[in-house]
Protein backbone atom coordinates (compact mmCIF):
# COMPACT_ATOMS: atom_id res chain seq x y z
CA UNK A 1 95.39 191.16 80.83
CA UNK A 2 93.85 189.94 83.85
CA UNK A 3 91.54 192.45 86.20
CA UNK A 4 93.08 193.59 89.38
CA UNK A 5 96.52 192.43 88.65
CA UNK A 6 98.23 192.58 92.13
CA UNK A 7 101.84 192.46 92.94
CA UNK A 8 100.75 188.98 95.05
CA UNK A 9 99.86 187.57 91.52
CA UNK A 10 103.89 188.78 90.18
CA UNK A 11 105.24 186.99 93.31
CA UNK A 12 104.00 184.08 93.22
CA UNK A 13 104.63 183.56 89.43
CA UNK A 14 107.93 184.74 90.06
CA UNK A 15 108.81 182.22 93.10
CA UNK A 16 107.18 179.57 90.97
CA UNK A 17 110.39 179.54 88.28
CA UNK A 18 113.03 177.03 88.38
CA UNK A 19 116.19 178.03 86.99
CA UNK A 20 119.94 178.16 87.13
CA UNK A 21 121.56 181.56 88.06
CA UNK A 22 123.43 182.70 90.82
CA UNK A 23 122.37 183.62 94.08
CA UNK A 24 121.90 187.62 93.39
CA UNK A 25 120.43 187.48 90.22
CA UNK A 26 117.32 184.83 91.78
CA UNK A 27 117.50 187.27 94.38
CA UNK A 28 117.01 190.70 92.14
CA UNK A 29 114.42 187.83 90.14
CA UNK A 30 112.03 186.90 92.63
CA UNK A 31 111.65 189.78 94.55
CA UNK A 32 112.01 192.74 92.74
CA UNK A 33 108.43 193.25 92.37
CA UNK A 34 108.41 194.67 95.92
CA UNK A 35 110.80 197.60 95.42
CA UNK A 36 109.78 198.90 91.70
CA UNK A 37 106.16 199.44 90.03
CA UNK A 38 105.76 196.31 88.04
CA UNK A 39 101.80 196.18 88.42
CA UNK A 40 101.31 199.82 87.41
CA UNK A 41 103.55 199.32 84.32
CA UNK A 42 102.34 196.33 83.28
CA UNK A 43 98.79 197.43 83.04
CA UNK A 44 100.37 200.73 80.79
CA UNK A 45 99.98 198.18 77.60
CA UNK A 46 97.73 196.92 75.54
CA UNK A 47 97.83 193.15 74.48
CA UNK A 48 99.17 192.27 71.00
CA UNK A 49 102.31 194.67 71.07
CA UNK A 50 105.57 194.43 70.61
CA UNK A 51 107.22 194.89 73.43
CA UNK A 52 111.27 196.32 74.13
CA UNK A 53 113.10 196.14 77.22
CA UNK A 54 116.41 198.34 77.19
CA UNK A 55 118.70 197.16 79.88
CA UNK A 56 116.61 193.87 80.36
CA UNK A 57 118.74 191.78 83.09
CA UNK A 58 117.85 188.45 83.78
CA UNK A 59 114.64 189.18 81.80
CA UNK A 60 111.94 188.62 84.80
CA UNK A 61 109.97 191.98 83.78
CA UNK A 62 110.07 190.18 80.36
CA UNK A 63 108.38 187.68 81.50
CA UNK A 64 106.25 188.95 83.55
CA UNK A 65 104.91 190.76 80.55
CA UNK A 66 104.92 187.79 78.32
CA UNK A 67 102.51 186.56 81.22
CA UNK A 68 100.08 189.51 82.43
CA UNK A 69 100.15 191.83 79.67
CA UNK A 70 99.84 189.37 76.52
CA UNK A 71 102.20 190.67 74.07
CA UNK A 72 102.68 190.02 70.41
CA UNK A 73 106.72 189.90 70.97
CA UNK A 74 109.22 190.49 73.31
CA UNK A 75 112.69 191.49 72.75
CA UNK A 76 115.42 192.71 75.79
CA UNK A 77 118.85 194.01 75.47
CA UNK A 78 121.63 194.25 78.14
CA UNK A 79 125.42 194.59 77.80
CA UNK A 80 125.93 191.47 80.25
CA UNK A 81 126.54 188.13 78.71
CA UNK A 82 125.45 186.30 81.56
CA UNK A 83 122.28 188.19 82.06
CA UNK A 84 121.69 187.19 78.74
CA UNK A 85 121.60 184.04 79.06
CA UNK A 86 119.17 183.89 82.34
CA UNK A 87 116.85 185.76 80.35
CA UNK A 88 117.77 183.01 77.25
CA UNK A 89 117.17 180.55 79.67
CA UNK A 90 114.05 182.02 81.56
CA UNK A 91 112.17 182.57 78.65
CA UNK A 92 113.18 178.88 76.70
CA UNK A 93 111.69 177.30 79.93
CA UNK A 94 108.32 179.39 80.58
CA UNK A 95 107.47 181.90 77.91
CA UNK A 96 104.63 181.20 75.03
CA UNK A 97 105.62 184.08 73.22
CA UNK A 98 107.98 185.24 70.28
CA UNK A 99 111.07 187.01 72.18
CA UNK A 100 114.69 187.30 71.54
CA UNK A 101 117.38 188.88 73.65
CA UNK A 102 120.74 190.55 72.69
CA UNK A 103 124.26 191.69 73.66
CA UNK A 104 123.95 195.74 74.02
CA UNK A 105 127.08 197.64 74.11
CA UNK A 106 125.43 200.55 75.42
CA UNK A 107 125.38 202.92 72.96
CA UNK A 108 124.31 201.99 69.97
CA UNK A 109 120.92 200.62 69.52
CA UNK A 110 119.83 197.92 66.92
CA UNK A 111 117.54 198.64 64.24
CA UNK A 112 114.93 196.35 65.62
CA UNK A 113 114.09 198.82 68.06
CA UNK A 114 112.20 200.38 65.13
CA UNK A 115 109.79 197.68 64.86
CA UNK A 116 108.37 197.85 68.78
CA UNK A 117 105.13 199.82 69.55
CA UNK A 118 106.58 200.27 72.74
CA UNK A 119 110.01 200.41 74.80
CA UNK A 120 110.38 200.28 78.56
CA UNK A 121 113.60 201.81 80.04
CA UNK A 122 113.73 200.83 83.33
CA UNK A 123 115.57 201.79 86.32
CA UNK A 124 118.47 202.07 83.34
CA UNK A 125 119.18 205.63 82.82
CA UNK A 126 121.00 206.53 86.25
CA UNK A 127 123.41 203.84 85.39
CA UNK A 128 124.30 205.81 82.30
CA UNK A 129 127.40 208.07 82.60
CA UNK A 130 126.50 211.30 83.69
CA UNK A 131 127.91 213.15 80.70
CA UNK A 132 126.19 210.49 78.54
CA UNK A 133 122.81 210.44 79.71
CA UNK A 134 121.01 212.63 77.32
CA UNK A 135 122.72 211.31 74.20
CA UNK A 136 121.44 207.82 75.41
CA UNK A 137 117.65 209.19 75.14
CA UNK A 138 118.27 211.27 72.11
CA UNK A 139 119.53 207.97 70.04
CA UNK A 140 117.15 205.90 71.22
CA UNK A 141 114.36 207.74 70.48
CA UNK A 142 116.06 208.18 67.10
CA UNK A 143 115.66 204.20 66.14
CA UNK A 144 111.92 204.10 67.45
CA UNK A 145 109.46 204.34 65.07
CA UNK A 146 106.54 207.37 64.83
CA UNK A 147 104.01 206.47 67.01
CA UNK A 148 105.60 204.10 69.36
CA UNK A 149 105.71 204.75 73.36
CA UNK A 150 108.71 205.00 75.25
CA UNK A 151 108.34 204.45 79.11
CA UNK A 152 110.49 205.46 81.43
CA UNK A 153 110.58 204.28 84.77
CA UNK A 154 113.66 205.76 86.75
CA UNK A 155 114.78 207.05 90.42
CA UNK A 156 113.99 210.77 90.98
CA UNK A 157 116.71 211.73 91.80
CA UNK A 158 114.89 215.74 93.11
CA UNK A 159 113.97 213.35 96.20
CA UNK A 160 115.89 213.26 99.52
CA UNK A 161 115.47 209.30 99.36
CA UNK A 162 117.57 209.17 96.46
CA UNK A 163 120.29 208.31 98.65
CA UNK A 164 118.46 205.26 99.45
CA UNK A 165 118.72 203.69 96.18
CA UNK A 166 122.65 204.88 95.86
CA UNK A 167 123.27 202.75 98.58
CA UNK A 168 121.06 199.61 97.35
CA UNK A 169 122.90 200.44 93.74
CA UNK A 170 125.98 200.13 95.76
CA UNK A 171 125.02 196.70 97.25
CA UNK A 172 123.99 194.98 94.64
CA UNK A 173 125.44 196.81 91.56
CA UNK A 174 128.88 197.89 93.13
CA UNK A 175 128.38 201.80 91.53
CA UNK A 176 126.87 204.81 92.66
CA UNK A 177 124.17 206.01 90.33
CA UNK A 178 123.28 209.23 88.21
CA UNK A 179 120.00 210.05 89.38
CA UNK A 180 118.04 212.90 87.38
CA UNK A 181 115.28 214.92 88.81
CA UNK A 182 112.34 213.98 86.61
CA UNK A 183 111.42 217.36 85.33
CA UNK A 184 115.05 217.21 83.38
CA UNK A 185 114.09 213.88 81.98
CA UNK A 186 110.70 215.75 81.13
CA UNK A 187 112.36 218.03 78.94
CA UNK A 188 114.74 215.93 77.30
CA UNK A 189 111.84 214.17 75.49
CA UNK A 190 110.01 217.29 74.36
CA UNK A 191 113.31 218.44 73.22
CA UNK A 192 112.89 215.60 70.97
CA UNK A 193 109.37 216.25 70.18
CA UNK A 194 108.44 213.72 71.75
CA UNK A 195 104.69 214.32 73.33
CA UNK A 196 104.43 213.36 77.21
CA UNK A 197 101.28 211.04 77.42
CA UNK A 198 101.64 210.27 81.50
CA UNK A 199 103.83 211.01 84.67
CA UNK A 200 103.43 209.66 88.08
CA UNK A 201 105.44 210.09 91.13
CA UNK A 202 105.25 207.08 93.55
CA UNK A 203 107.30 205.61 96.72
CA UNK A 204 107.73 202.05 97.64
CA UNK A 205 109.20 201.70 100.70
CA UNK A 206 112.15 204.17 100.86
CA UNK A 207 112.22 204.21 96.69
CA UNK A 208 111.20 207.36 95.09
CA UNK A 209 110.13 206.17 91.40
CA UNK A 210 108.61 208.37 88.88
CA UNK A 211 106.82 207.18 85.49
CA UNK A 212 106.83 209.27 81.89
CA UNK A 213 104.81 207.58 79.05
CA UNK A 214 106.28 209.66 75.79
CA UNK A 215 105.34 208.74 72.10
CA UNK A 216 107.73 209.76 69.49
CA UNK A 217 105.68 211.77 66.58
């Protein structure tokens, strides 16, 4: 991975892509770096993994790790056809990587989770039913394999600027999410024995993101 990777650098790659998708999804593409953590959790891995992405949308973060991070092999789910095929397409045109992307019907998680050393769940699990959301951590954990790292990256929803992000959910994703405070999120993974490597709290702009690195034992 490059020193002093800078969210400049994920820009400018990102800007520098030429592909067919509609106007929102080049929008949520090219400048999504400046609302969520990329930099911070790209430089969480170490090059040579393999590398999951639940919930993986038109695949940029892919990409961007296929680019900065150096990984062994990438593979993304997401229960949208169409975002499917932008990350199909994104990754046919610029990635030098293994990869392959699937439908997800969002609950039930393929096997080949089980062969990642690490899975990213990203700004995913408030868009999970309410009454749903733990089950969704408890069976994916359950297809990883000992060892591997899951990180979570979500909206805590403890903050008073969570209502910030209902409203850009709203926008761009027509639905109000299920934000958790992170300390419940927390315990849901030690619950599954899960050991709780890192946690960081951060705000971009009016965002309030929080960070858990977990490995399953």
């Amino acid at each position: 991975m490059q020193n002093k990777l800078s969210n400049r650098d994920l820009l400018q790659y990102l800007k520098s892509l030429d592909f067919t998708a509609g106007f929102v999804d080049k929008l949520k593409v090219y400048y999504r770096p400046l609302v969520c953590p990329f930099v911070d959790l790209i430089q969480l891995l170490k090059p040579g993994e393999k590398i999951g992405d639940i919930g993986c949308g038109s695949g940029q973060f892919c990409l961007l790790l296929a680019e900065f991070a150096k990984p062994s092999y990438i593979f993304g789910i997401e229960i949208s056809d169409r975002l499917v095929e932008n990350a199909r397409q994104l990754f046919d045109r610029y990635a030098h990587v293994p990869y392959n992307f699937e439908k997800f019907d969002g609950v039930h998680f393929p096997d080949a989770i089980g062969d990642l050393d690490v899975v990213f769940l990203n700004d995913v699990l408030h868009h999970v039913p309410k009454n749903s959301q733990h089950q969704f951590i408890k069976s994916l954990m359950a297809k990883m394999k000992p060892g591997a790292r899951l990180i979570i990256k979500d909206i805590n929803g403890a903050s008073p600027l969570v209502y910030f992000n209902k409203m850009h959910d709203l926008v761009f994703a027509g639905e109000i999410g299920n934000e958790l405070p992170h300390t419940l999120v927390d315990q849901w993974l030690r619950d599954e024995g899960a050991k709780v490597l890192a946690f960081k709290k951060q705000r971009l702009y009016v965002y309030p993101h929080y960070t858990i690195v977990a490995e399953k034992h």
